[in-house]
Protein backbone atom coordinates (compact mmCIF):
# COMPACT_ATOMS: atom_id res chain seq x y z
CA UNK A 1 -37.55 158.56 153.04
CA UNK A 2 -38.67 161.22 156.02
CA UNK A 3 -41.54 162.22 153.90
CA UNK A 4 -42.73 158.65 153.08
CA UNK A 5 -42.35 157.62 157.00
CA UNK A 6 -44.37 160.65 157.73
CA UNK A 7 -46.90 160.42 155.85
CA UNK A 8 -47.58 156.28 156.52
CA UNK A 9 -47.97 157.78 160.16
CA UNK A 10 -50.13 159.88 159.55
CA UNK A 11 -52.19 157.73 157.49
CA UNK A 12 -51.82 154.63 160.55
CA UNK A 13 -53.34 157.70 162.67
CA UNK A 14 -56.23 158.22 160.52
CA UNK A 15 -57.03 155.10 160.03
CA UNK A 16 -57.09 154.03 164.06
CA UNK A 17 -58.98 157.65 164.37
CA UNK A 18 -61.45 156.07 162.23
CA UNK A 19 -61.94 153.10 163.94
CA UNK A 20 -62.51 154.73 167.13
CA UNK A 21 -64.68 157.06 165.57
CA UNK A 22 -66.90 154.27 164.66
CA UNK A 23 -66.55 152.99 168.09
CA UNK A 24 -67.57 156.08 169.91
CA UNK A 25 -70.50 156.55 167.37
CA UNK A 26 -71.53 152.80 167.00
CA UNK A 27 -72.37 152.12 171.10
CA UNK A 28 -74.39 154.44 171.76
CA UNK A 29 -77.20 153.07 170.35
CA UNK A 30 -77.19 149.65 172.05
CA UNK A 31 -76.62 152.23 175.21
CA UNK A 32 -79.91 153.86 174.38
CA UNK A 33 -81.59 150.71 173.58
CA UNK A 34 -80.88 149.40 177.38
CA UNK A 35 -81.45 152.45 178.82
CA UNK A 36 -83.84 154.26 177.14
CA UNK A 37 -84.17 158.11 176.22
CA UNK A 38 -83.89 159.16 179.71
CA UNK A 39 -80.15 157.03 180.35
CA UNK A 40 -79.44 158.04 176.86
CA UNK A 41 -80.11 161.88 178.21
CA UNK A 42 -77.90 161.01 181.08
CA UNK A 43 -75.02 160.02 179.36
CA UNK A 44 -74.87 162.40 176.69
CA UNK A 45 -75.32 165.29 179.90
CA UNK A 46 -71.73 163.91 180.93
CA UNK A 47 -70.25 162.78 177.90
CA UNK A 48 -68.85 165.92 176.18
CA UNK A 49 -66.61 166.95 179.15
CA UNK A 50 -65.17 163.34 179.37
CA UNK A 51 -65.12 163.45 174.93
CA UNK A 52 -62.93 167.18 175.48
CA UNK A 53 -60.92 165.38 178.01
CA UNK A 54 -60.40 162.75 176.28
CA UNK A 55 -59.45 164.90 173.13
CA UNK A 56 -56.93 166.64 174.99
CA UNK A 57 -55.31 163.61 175.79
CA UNK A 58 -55.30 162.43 172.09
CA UNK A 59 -55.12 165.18 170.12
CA UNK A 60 -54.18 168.32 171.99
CA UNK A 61 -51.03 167.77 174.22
CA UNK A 62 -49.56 165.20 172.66
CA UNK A 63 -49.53 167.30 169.48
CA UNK A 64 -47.56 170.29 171.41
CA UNK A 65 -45.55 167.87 172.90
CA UNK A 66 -44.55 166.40 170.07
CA UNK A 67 -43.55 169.88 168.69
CA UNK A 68 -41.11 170.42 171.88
CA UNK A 69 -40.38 166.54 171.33
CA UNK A 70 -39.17 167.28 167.96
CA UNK A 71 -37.12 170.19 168.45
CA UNK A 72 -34.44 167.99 170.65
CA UNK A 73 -32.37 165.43 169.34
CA UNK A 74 -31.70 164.14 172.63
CA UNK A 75 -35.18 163.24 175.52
CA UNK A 76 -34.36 163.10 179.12
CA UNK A 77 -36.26 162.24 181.54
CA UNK A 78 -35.49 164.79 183.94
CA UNK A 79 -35.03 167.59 181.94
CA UNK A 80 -38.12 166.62 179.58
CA UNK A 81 -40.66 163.97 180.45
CA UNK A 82 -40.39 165.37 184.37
CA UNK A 83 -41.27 169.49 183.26
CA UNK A 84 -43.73 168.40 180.55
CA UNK A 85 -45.55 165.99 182.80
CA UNK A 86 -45.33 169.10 185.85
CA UNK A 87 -46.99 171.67 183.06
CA UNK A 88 -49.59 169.24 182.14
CA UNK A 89 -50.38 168.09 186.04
CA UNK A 90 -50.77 171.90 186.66
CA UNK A 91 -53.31 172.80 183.99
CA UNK A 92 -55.11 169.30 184.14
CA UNK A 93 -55.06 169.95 188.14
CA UNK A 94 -56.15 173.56 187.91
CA UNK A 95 -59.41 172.02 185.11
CA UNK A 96 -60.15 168.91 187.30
CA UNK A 97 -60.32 171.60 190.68
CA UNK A 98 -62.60 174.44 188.60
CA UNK A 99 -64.74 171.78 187.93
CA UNK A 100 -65.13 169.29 191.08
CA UNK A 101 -65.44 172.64 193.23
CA UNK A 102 -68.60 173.71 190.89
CA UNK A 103 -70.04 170.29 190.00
CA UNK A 104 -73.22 171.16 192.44
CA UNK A 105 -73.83 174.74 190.23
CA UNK A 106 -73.20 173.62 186.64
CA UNK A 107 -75.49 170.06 187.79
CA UNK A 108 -78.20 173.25 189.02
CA UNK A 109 -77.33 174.90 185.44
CA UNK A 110 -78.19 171.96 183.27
CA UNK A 111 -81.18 171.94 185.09
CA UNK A 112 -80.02 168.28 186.66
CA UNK A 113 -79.05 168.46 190.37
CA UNK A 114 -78.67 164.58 190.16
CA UNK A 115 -76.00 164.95 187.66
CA UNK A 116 -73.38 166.66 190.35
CA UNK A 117 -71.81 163.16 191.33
CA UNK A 118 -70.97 162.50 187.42
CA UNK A 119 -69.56 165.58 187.29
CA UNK A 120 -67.13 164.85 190.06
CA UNK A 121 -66.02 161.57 188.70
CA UNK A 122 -65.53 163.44 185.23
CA UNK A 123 -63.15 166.37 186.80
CA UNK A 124 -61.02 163.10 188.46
CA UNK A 125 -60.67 161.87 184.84
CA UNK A 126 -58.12 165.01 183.93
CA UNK A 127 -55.75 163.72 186.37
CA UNK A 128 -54.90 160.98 184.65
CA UNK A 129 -54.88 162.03 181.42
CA UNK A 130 -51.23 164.03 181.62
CA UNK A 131 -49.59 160.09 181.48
CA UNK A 132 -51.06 159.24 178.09
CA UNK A 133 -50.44 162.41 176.69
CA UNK A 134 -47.33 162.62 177.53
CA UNK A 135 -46.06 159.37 176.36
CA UNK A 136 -47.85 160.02 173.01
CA UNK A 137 -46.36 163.07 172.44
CA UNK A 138 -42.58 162.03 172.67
CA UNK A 139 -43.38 158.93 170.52
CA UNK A 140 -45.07 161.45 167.92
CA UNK A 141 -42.02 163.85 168.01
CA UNK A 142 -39.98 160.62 167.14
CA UNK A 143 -42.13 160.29 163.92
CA UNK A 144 -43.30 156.63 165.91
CA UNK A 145 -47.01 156.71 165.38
CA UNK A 146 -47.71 153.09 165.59
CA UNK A 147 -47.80 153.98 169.66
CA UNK A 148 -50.83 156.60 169.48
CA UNK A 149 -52.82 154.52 167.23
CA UNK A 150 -52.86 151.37 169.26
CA UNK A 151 -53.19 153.01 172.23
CA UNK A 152 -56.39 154.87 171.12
CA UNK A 153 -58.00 151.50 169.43
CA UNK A 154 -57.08 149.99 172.84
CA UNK A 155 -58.53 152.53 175.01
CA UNK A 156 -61.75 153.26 172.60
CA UNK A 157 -62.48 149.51 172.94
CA UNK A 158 -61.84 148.85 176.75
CA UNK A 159 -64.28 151.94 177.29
CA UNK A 160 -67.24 150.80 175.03
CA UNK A 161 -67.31 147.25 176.14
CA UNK A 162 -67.54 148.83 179.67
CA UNK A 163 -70.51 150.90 179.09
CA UNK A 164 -72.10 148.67 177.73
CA UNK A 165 -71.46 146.12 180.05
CA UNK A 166 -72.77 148.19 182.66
CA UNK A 167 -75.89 149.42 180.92
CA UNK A 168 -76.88 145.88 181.01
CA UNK A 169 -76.12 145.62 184.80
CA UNK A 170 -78.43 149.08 184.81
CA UNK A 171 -81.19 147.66 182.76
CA UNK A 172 -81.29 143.81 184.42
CA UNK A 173 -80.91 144.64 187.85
CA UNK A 174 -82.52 147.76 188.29
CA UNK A 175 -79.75 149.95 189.36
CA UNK A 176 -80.36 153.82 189.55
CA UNK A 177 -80.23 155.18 186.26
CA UNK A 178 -78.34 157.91 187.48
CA UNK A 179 -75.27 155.99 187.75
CA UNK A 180 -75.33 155.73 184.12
CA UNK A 181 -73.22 158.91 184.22
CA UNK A 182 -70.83 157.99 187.13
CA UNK A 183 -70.29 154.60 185.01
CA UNK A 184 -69.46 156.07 181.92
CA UNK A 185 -66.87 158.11 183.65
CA UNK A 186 -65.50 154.94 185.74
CA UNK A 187 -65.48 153.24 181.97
CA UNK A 188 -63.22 155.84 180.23
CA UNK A 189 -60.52 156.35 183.05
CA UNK A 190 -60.42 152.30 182.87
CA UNK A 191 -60.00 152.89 179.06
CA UNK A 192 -57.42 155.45 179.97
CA UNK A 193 -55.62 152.89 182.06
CA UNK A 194 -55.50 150.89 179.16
CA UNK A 195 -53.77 153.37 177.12
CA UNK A 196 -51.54 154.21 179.29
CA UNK A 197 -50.65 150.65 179.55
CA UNK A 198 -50.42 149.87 176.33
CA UNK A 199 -47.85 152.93 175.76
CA UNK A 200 -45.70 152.16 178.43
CA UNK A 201 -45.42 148.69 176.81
CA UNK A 202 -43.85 150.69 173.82
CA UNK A 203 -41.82 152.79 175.77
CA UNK A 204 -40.42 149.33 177.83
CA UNK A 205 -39.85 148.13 173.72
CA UNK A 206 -38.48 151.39 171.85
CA UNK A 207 -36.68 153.40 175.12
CA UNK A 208 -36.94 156.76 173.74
CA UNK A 209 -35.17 158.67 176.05
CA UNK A 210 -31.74 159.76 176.88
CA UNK A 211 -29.51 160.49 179.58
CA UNK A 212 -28.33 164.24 179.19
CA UNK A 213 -28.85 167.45 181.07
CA UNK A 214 -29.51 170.83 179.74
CA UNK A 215 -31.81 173.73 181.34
CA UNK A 216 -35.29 173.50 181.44
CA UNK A 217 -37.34 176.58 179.48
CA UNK A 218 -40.20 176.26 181.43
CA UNK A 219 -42.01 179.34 180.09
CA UNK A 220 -41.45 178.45 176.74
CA UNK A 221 -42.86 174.51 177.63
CA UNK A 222 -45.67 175.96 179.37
CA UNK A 223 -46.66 178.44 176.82
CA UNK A 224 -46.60 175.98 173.75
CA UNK A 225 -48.94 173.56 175.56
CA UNK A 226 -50.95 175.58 177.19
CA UNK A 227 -51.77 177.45 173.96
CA UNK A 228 -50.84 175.19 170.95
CA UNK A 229 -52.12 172.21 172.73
CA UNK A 230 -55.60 173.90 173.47
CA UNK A 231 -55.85 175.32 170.32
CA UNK A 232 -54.90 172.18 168.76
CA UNK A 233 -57.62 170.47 170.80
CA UNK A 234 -60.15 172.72 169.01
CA UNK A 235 -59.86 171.33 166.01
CA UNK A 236 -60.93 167.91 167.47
CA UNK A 237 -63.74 169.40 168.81
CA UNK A 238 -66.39 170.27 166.65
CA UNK A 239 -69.07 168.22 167.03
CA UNK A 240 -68.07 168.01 171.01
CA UNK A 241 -68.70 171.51 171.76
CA UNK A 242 -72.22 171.61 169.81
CA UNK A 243 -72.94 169.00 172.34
CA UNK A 244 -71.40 170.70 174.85
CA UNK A 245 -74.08 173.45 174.20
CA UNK A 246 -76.98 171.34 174.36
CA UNK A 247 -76.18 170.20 177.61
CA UNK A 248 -76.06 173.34 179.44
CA UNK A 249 -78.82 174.87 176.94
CA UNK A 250 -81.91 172.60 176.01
CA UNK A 251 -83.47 171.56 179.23
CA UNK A 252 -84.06 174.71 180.72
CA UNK A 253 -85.03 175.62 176.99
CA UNK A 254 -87.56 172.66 177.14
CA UNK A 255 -89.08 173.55 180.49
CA UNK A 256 -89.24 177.23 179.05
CA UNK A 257 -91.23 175.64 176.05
CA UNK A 258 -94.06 173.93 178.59
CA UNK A 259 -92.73 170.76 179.58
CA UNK A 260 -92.14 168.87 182.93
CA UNK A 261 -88.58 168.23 183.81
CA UNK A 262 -88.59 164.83 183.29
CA UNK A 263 -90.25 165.11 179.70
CA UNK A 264 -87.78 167.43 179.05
CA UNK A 265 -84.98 164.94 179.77
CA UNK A 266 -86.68 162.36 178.08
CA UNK A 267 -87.02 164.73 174.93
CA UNK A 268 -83.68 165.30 175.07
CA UNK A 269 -82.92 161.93 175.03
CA UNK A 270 -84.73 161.75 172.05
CA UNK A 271 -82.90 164.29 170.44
CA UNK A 272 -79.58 163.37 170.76
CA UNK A 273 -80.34 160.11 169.47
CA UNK A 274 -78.95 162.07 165.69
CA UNK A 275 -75.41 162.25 167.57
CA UNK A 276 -73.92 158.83 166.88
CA UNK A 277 -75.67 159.64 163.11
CA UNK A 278 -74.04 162.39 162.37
CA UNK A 279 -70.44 161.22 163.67
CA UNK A 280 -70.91 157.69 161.75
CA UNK A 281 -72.02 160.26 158.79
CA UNK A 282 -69.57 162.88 159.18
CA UNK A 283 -66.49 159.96 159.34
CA UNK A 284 -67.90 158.52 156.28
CA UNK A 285 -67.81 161.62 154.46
CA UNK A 286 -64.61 163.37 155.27
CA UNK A 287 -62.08 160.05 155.58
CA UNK A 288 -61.93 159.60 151.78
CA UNK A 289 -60.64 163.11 151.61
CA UNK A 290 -58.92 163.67 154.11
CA UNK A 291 -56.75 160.61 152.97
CA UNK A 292 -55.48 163.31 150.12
CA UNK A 293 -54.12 165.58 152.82
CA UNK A 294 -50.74 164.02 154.14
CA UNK A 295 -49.44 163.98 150.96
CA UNK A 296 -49.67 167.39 149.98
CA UNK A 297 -47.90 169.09 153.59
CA UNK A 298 -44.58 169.11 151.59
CA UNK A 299 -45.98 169.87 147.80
CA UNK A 300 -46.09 173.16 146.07
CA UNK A 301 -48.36 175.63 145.73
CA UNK A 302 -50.60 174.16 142.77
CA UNK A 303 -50.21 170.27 143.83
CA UNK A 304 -51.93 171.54 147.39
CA UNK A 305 -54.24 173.78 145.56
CA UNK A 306 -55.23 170.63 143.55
CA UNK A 307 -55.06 168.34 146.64
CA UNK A 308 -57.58 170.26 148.35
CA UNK A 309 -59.75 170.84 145.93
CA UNK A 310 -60.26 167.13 145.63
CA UNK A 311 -60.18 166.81 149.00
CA UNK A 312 -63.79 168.72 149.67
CA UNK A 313 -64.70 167.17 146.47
CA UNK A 314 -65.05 163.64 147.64
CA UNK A 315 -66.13 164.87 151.16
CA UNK A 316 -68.92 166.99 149.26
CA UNK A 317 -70.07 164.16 147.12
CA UNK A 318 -69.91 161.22 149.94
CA UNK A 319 -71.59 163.14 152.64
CA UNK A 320 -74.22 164.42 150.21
CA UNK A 321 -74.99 160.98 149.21
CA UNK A 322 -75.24 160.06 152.78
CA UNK A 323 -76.68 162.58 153.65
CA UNK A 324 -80.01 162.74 151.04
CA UNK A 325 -80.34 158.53 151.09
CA UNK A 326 -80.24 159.05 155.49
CA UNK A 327 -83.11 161.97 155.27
CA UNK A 328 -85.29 159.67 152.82
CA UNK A 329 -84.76 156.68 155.15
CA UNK A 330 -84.85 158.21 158.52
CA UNK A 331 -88.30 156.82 159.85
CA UNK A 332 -87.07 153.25 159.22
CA UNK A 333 -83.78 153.74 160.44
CA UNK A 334 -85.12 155.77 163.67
CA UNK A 335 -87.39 152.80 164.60
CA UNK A 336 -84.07 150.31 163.68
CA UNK A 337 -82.13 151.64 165.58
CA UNK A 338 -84.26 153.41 168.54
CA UNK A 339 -87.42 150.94 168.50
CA UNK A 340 -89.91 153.92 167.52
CA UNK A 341 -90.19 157.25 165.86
CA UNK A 342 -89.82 159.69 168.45
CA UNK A 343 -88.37 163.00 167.40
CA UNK A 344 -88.96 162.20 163.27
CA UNK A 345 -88.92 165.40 162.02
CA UNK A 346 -86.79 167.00 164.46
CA UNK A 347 -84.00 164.80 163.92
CA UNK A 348 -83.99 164.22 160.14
CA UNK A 349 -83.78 168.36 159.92
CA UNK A 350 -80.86 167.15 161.92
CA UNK A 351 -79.48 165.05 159.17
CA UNK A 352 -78.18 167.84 157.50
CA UNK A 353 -75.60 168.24 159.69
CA UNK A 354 -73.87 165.42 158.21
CA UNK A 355 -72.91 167.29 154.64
CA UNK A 356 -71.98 170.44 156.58
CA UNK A 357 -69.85 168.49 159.41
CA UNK A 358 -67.80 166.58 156.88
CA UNK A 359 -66.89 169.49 154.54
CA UNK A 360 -66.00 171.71 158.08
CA UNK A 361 -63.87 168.95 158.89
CA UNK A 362 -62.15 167.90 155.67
CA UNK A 363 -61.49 172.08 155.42
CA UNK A 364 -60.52 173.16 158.96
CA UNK A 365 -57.95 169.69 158.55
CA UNK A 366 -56.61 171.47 155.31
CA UNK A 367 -56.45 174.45 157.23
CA UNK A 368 -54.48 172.89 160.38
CA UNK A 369 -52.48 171.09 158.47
CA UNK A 370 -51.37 174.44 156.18
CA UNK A 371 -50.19 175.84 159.83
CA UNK A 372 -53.54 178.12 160.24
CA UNK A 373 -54.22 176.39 163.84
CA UNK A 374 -55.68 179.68 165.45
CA UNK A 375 -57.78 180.52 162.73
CA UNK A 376 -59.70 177.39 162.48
CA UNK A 377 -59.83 177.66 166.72
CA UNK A 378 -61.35 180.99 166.64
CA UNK A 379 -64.07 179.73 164.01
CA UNK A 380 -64.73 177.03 165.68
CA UNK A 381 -65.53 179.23 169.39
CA UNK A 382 -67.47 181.20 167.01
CA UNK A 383 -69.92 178.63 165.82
CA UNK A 384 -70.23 177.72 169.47
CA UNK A 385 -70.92 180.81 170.69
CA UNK A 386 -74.00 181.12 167.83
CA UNK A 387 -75.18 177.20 169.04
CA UNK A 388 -75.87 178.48 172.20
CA UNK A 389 -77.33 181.83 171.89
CA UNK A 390 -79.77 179.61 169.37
CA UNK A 391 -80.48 177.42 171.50
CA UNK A 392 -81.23 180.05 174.13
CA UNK A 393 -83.64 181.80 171.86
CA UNK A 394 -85.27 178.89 169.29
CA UNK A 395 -85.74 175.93 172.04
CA UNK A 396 -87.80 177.72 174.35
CA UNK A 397 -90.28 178.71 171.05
CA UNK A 398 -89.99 175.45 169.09
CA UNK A 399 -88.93 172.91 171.07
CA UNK A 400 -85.83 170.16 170.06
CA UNK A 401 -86.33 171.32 166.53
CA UNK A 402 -85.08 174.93 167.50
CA UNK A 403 -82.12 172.78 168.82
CA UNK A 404 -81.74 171.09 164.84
CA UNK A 405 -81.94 174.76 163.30
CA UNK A 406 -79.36 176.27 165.71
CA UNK A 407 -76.99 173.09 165.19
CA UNK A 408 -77.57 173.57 161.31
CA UNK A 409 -77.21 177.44 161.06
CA UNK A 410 -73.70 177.02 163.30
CA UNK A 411 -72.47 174.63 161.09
CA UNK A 412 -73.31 176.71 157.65
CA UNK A 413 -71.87 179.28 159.53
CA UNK A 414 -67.99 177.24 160.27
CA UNK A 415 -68.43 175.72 156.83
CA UNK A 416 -68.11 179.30 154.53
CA UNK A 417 -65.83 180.80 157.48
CA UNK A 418 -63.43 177.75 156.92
CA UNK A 419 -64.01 177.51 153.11
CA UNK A 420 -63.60 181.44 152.98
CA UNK A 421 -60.52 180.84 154.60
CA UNK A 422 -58.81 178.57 152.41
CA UNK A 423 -60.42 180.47 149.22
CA UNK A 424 -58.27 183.71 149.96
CA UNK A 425 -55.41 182.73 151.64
CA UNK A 426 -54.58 180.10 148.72
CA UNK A 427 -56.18 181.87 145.89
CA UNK A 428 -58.07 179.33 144.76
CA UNK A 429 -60.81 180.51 142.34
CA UNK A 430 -63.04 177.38 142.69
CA UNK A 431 -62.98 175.72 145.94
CA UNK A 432 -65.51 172.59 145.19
CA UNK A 433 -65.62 171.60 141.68
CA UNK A 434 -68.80 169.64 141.06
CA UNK A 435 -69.51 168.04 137.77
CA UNK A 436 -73.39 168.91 138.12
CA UNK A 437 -74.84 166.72 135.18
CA UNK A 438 -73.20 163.51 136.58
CA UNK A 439 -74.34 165.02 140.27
CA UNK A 440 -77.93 165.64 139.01
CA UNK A 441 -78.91 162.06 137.83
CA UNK A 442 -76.92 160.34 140.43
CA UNK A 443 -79.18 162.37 143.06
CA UNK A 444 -81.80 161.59 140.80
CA UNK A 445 -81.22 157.62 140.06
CA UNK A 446 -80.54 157.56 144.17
CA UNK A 447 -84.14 159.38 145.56
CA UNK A 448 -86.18 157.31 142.47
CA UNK A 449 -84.93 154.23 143.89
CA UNK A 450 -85.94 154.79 147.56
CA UNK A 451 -88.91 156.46 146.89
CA UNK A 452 -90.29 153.34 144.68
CA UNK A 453 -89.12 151.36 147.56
CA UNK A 454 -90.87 153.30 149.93
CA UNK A 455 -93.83 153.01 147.81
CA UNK A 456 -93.51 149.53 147.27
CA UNK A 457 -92.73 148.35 150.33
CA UNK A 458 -94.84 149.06 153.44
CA UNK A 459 -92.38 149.27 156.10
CA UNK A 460 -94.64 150.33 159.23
CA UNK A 461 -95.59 146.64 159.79
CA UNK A 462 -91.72 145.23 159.49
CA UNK A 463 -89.99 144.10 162.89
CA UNK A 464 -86.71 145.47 164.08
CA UNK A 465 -85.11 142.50 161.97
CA UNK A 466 -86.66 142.72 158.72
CA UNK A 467 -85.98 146.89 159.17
CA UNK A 468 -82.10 145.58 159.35
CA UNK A 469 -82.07 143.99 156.10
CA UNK A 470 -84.26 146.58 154.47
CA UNK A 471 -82.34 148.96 155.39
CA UNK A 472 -79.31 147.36 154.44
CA UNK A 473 -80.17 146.58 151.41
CA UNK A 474 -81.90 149.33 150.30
CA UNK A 475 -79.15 151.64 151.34
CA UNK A 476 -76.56 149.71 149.72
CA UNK A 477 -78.16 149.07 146.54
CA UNK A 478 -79.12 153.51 146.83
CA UNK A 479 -75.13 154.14 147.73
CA UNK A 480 -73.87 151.97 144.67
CA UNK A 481 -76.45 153.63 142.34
CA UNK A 482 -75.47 156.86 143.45
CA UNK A 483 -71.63 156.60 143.24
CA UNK A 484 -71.60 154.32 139.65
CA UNK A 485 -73.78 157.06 138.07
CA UNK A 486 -70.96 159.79 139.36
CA UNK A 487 -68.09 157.82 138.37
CA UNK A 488 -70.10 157.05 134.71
CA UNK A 489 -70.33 160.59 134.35
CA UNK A 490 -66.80 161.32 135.27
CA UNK A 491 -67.04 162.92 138.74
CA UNK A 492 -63.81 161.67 139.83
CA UNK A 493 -60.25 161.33 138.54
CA UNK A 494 -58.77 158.35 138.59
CA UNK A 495 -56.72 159.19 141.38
CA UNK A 496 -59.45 160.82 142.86
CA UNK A 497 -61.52 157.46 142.43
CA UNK A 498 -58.52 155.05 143.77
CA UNK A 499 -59.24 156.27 147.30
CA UNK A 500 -62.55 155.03 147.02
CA UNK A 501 -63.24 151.61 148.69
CA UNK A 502 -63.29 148.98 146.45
CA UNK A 503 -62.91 151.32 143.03
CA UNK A 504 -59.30 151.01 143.51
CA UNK A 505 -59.43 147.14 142.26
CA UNK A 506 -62.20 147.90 139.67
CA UNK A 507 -59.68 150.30 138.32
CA UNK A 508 -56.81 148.12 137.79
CA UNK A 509 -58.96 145.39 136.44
CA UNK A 510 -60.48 147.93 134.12
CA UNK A 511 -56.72 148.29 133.03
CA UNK A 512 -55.61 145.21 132.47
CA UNK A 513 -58.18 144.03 130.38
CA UNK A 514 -57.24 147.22 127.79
């Protein structure tokens, strides 16, 4: 009965993770569209300190807290909530000082003065955070997920309609673009707010806590937040902290390369326009498997071995899929979804990130989830550390495509670390089985389809609108052709298959009419 509730919450997690996922991917791109590259550049400056903050309040703390939460049978306010909440005030505090006191010098780093104000607002943001996390945490430790996942749906949607809400303000009524940045920060400590609402709501309903009195070990509190909740944090972070690199690392790299500052903004504007891409991507490839991976935390040794090898099975096939049809389509979608082709072959190098994203994540999940937290931390600090001195060396000699190569190479270089990983520390001899005749001709019946189309249909002429349902189509009609040729080969299991959407039904009709 304990396993069964714990894995539906974990599952209820996943799913509202996915759905803000989408979220967070899916407004950008109306955020670009009002504001251009050079808002777009703005935002995306800001955005990965208010994404790790953001993380910590989801994913990092609340996890640790949760592991203190669940070690008592008894919660107090005094004795718990007041310490916990202390701890996380003094780190949060010590973060939000570090980096309101140096706003001016990392804005001068960036090579953005005009970015300093955002800044401030963003280190404001970690004050608040401690609330959400907190309350998370102790419903977490009580196996109550139901908490976390509204409250992240809540505050994911509260903070998009925001932003964009105030892009329109900034593209109707002429208001300085730089506030782009101060607004997105103003829009996620509302969406905070909203969290923080919605969980007290649940607290008010559920009452978690007790009235009892023990001593407080405050060393042992502070030490399994400070490091098991940052380490945690880490493993939400992967795609945050390759943006965190470009920030500080492809402006000055652009001006290095022979452009103005402002076309150097505007080109990076252009380049992160493969962000919201690669997240949509990278969600869409890994959620299928990591469905597999709740189930196995209590299984033996060859059930997990066979869990995770179907696991980075369907992540390897999915994100492939998505990965190849995105490449083929890219100039149609870029114009879609951006209004031109800026950045073409820069950013559908870029694609590749998708397949190598979703297999990191579906493996470094497997790998947190197995209890090997630190090791998936340090590969991840790793890959960052390479992203950077990349795009230190390639940018300034190649431009935003040195930036694609140094977020590809960093990626390939987490992806065998964390495969590696799991290969030797669970002996598994074959990590990804792939059934390569049924993978052959689906890649094959896939890229014949859209290249005829591509042939066929001349797309340069199309408006935004007839792109939509192109695109739509096409894609569709490419994904189905793809995944019926892999499951008509037998590239899945049954079980494998049932966590498919929509094979699940075609399986028990396929059944019943035996």
């Amino acid at each position: 009965m304990e396993h069964n509730k714990f894995v539906k919450g974990a599952l209820i997690l996943t799913l509202a993770g996915l759905i803000s996922k989408v979220l967070s991917a899916g407004y950008r791109i109306p955020l670009q569209n009002l504001t251009g590259d050079l808002g777009f550049y703005i935002y995306q400056q800001v955005y990965p300190i208010l994404g790790i903050a953001l993380v910590l309040a989801l994913y990092g703390f609340p996890t640790a807290i949760s592991k203190l939460a669940a070690e008592r049978k008894d919660i107090s306010v005094k004795y718990f909530m007041v310490p916990i909440l202390t701890i996380l005030f003094g780190i949060c505090g010590t973060l939000a000082l570090f980096l309101f006191v140096n706003a001016d010098s990392i804005a001068v780093f960036v090579g953005d003065k005009r970015l300093n104000s955002a800044y401030k607002l963003a280190s404001i943001l970690l004050l608040v955070i401690p609330f959400s996390a907190l309350l998370r945490g102790v419903f977490q430790g009580k196996g109550e997920m139901k908490p976390t996942a509204y409250s992240q749906i809540g505050e994911q949607f509260f903070r998009v309609i925001i932003i964009i809400v105030m892009a329109v303000c900034v593209a109707k009524y002429g208001i300085d673009i730089y506030q782009i940045g101060t607004l997105a920060g103003i829009a996620t400590m509302i969406g905070v707010f909203a969290a923080i609402f919605i969980l007290t709501m649940f607290y008010l309903k559920y009452k978690p806590t007790t009235i009892t009195s023990h001593p407080v070990p405050w060393k042992y509190y502070g030490k399994t937040i400070f490091l098991f909740g940052l380490i945690a944090s880490l493993n939400h972070m992967l795609l945050l902290i390759i943006q965190f690199a470009d920030a500080f690392t492809i402006v000055p790299g652009l001006v290095d390369y022979g452009l103005s500052n402002q076309e150097a903004m505007e080109a990076k504007g252009v380049f992160d326009r493969g962000q919201p891409l690669i997240q949509i991507g990278a969600v869409l490839g890994s959620s299928f498997g990591l469905a597999l991976i709740p189930s196995m935390a209590r299984d033996a040794l060859e059930r997990k071995q066979q869990h995770i090898v179907s696991s980075l099975k369907i992540s390897f096939y999915l994100a492939w899929g998505a990965t190849v049809g995105l490449i083929l389509l890219f100039p149609e979608a870029n114009r879609l979804l951006y209004q031109d082709n800026q950045g073409d072959q820069a950013l559908t190098l870029l694609m590749a990130a998708i397949l190598l994203s979703s297999l990191v994540i579906t493996s470094s999940s497997i790998l947190q989830g197995l209890g090997h937290i630190k090791w998936t931390a340090f590969f991840i600090l790793g890959a960052f550390s390479l992203k950077w001195l990349l795009n230190w060396v390639l940018v300034p000699q190649l431009g935003i495509i040195g930036s694609s190569i140094g977020t590809i190479v960093s990626l390939l270089f987490l992806t065998i670390a964390t495969l590696l990983k799991l290969k030797i520390g669970l002996q598994i001899k074959k990590l990804v089985y792939i059934n390569w005749k049924a993978f052959i001709f689906a890649n094959i019946g896939m890229i014949t389809f859209l290249l005829i189309v591509d042939k066929v249909v001349q797309a340069d002429t199309f408006s935004r609108v007839e792109l939509l349902f192109l695109i739509l189509i096409v894609s569709t009609i490419g994904a189905l052709i793809y995944l019926l040729i892999l499951i008509r080969f037998k590239a899945f299991s049954d079980k494998e298959l049932s966590l498919l959407p929509f094979v699940s039904r075609f399986l028990s009709n396929r059944r019943s009419t035996k």
